[in-house]
Structures are given as structure tokens and as C-alpha cells.
Protein backbone atom coordinates (compact mmCIF):
# COMPACT_ATOMS: atom_id res chain seq x y z
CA UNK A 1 160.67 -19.38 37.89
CA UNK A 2 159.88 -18.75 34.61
CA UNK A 3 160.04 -15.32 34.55
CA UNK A 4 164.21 -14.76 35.13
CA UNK A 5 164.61 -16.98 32.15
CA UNK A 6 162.55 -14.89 30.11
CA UNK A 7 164.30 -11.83 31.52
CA UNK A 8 167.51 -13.57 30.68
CA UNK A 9 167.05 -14.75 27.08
CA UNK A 10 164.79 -11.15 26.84
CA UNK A 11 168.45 -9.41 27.98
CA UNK A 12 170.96 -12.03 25.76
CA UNK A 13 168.50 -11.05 22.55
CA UNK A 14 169.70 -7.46 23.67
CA UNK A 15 172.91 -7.70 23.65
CA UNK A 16 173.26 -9.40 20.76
CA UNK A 17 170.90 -6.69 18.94
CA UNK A 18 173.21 -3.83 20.65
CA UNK A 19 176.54 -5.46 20.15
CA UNK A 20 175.28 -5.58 15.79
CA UNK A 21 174.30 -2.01 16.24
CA UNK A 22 177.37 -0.73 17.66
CA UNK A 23 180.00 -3.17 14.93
CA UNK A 24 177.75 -1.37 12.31
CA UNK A 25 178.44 1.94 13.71
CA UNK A 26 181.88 2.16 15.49
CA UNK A 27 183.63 -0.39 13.26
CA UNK A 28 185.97 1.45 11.20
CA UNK A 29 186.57 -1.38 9.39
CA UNK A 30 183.60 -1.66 8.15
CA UNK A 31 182.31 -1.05 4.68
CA UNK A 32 179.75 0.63 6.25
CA UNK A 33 182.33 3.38 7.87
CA UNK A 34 184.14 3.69 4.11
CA UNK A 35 181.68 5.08 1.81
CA UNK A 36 182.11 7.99 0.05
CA UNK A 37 180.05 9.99 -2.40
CA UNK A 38 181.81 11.59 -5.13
CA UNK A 39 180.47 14.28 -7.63
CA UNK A 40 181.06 14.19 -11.23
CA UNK A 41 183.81 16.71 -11.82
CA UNK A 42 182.47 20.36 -13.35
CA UNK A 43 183.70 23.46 -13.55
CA UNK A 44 183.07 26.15 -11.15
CA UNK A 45 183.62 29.52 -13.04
CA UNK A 46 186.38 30.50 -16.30
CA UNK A 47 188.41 33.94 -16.27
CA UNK A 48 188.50 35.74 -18.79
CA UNK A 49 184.69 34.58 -19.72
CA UNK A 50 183.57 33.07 -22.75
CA UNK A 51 183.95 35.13 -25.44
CA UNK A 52 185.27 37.93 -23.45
CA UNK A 53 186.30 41.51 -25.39
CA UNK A 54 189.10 43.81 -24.74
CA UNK A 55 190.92 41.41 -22.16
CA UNK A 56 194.18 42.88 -20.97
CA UNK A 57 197.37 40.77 -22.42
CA UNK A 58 198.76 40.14 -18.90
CA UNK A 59 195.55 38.45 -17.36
CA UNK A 60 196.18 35.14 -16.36
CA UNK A 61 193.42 32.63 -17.40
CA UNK A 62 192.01 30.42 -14.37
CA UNK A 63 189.61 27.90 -13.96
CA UNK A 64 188.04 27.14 -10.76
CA UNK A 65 186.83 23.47 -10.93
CA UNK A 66 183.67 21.94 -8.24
CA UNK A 67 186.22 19.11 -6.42
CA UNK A 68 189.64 19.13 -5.96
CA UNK A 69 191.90 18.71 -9.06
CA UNK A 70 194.44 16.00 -8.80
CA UNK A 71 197.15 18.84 -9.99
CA UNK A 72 199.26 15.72 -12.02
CA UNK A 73 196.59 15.83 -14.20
CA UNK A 74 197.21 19.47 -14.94
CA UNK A 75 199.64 19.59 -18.66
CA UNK A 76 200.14 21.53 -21.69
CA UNK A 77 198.13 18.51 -23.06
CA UNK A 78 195.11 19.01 -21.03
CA UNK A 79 195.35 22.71 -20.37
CA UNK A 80 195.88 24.26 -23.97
CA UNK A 81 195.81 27.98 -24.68
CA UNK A 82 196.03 28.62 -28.36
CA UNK A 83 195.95 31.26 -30.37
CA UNK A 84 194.13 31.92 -33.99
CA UNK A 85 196.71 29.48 -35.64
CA UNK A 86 196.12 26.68 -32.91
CA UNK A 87 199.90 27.24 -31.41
CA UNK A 88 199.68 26.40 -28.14
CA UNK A 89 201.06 29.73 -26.15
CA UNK A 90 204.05 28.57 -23.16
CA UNK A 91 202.96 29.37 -19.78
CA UNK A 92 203.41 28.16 -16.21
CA UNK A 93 200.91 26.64 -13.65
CA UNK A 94 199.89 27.85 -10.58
CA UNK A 95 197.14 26.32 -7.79
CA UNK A 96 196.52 28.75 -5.25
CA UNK A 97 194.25 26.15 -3.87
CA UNK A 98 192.89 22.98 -4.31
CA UNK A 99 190.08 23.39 -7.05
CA UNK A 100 191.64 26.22 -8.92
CA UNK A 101 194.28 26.37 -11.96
CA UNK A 102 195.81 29.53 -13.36
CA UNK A 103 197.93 29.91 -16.38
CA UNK A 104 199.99 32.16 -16.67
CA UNK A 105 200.71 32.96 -20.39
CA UNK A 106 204.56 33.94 -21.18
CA UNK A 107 203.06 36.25 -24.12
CA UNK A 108 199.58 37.24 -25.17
CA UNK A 109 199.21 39.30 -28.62
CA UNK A 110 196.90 42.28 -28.34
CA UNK A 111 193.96 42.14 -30.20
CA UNK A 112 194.11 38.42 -31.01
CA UNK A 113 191.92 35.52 -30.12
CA UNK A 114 192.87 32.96 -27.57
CA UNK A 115 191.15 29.35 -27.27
CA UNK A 116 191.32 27.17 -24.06
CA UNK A 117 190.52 23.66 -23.85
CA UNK A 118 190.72 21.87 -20.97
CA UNK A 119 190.20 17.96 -21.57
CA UNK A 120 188.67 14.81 -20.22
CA UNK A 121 192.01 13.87 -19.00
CA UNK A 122 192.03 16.22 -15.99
CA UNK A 123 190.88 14.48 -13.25
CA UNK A 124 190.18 15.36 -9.30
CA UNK A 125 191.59 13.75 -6.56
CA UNK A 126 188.62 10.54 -6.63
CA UNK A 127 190.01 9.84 -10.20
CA UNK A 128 186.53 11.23 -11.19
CA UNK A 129 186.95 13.51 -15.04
CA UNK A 130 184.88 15.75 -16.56
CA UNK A 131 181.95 15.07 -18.63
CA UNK A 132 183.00 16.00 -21.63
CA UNK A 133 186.00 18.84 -22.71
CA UNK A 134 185.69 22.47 -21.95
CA UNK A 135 186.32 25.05 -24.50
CA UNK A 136 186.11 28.90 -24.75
CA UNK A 137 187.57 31.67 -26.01
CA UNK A 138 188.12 35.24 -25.48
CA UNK A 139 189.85 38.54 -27.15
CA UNK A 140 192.61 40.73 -26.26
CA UNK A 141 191.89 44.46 -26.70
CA UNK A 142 194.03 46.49 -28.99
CA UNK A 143 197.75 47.71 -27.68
CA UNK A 144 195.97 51.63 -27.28
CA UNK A 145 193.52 50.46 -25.43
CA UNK A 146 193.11 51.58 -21.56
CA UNK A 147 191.76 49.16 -19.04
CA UNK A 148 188.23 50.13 -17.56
């Protein structure tokens, strides 16, 4: 007799241990089911480079950032192009996808130096910002120039 009570506390112990298993797993509720990782925000690649030469005056400038870019975070305060003078040169936006920004100047000068600075305040769609601003520059080439 003793043994179907040890085969019934043997299967309740079980159960119990399956029925934790499977909240654990299929409980969407669960903080368990709702982590995330998130990566620090970086940027992927810059066009033109940093302290590219001879850049043609119609080249837009884009920045292709590691996570997706919460585009309301994308202004003329946290995008800047400026030129030697620190005048911030109008443009428009574009995101041809989620992690990527283009500007498209209205005007570049030929032979002139351009800064970009994209700041802290851009964010990606965790909240997560950048580590700290990023800044380059890069040259126009001269108006008798020809493109390579």
C-alpha cells in the first residue's frame, strides 16, 4: 500500500514542478517574457567621411546609426550642418529606413568647409542616446572641379 502513495505525492511534486516551469515559460505576463536588451546607441557609418576632400556640393550628408532612431528626435538642433562661420545651412530630412538620416542641404558653397554635429539629444526608439556628440567635417571641391 505504500507504494501508490508514494507514486501519488511522487506525481503531485510533478505537477507542481511542471505547472512552475511552464508559468515561467508561456506566461506572457511575466517579467520573465518582457525583457529586453538594448544597445547603447552608436553610429554605424558618416557620408561624406571625416575630413573628406573635393566632395561634390549636391551630396547629401547621411548618417547611418546601430538601432533605430526615434526620427522626433531628428532637428536642426540635433542635426547641425554648418559652415566655416558656424551658420547652420537649411535642409530637409529624409529616413529611407529606420537607422538612417540624410540631409539634404538647400545650398552647399564649393570649396568651403562644412561641420556636422549630431548631439546627445538624438535618441533611438528604447529612449537609449548616444555616448557622447558626434562631430566631423568635410570639404567641397572647387566649382571647376570634375567628379572622379
Amino acid at each position: 500500500m505504500k507504494t501508490p502513495i508514494f507514486i501519488s505525492i511522487l506525481f503531485i511534486y510533478m505537477a507542481v514542478i511542471a505547472g512552475c516551469s511552464n508559468r515561467l515559460v508561456d506566461d506572457r505576463n511575466s517579467p520573465m517574457s518582457t525583457i529586453e536588451i538594448f544597445n547603447q546607441l552608436s553610429v554605424a557609418s558618416i557620408t561624406p567621411s571625416e575630413s573628406a576632400l573635393d566632395v561634390d556640393t549636391s551630396t547629401p550628408i547621411e548618417i547611418v546609426f546601430t538601432e533605430d532612431i526615434d526620427t522626433s528626435t531628428i532637428t536642426d538642433s540635433t542635426f547641425v550642418v554648418a559652415d566655416s562661420t558656424l551658420t547652420p545651412i537649411p535642409g530637409t530630412y529624409s529616413f529611407p529606413d529606420d537607422k538612417t538620416v540624410i540631409f539634404t542641404p538647400c545650398a552647399l558653397m564649393n570649396l568651403a568647409t562644412y561641420d556636422v554635429l549630431i548631439t546627445t539629444d538624438v535618441k533611438d526608439k528604447h529612449g537609449n542616446t548616444l555616448h557622447s556628440d558626434i562631430q566631423w567635417n568635410f570639404t567641397t571641391k572647387s566649382a571647376g572641379t570634375v567628379p572622379d
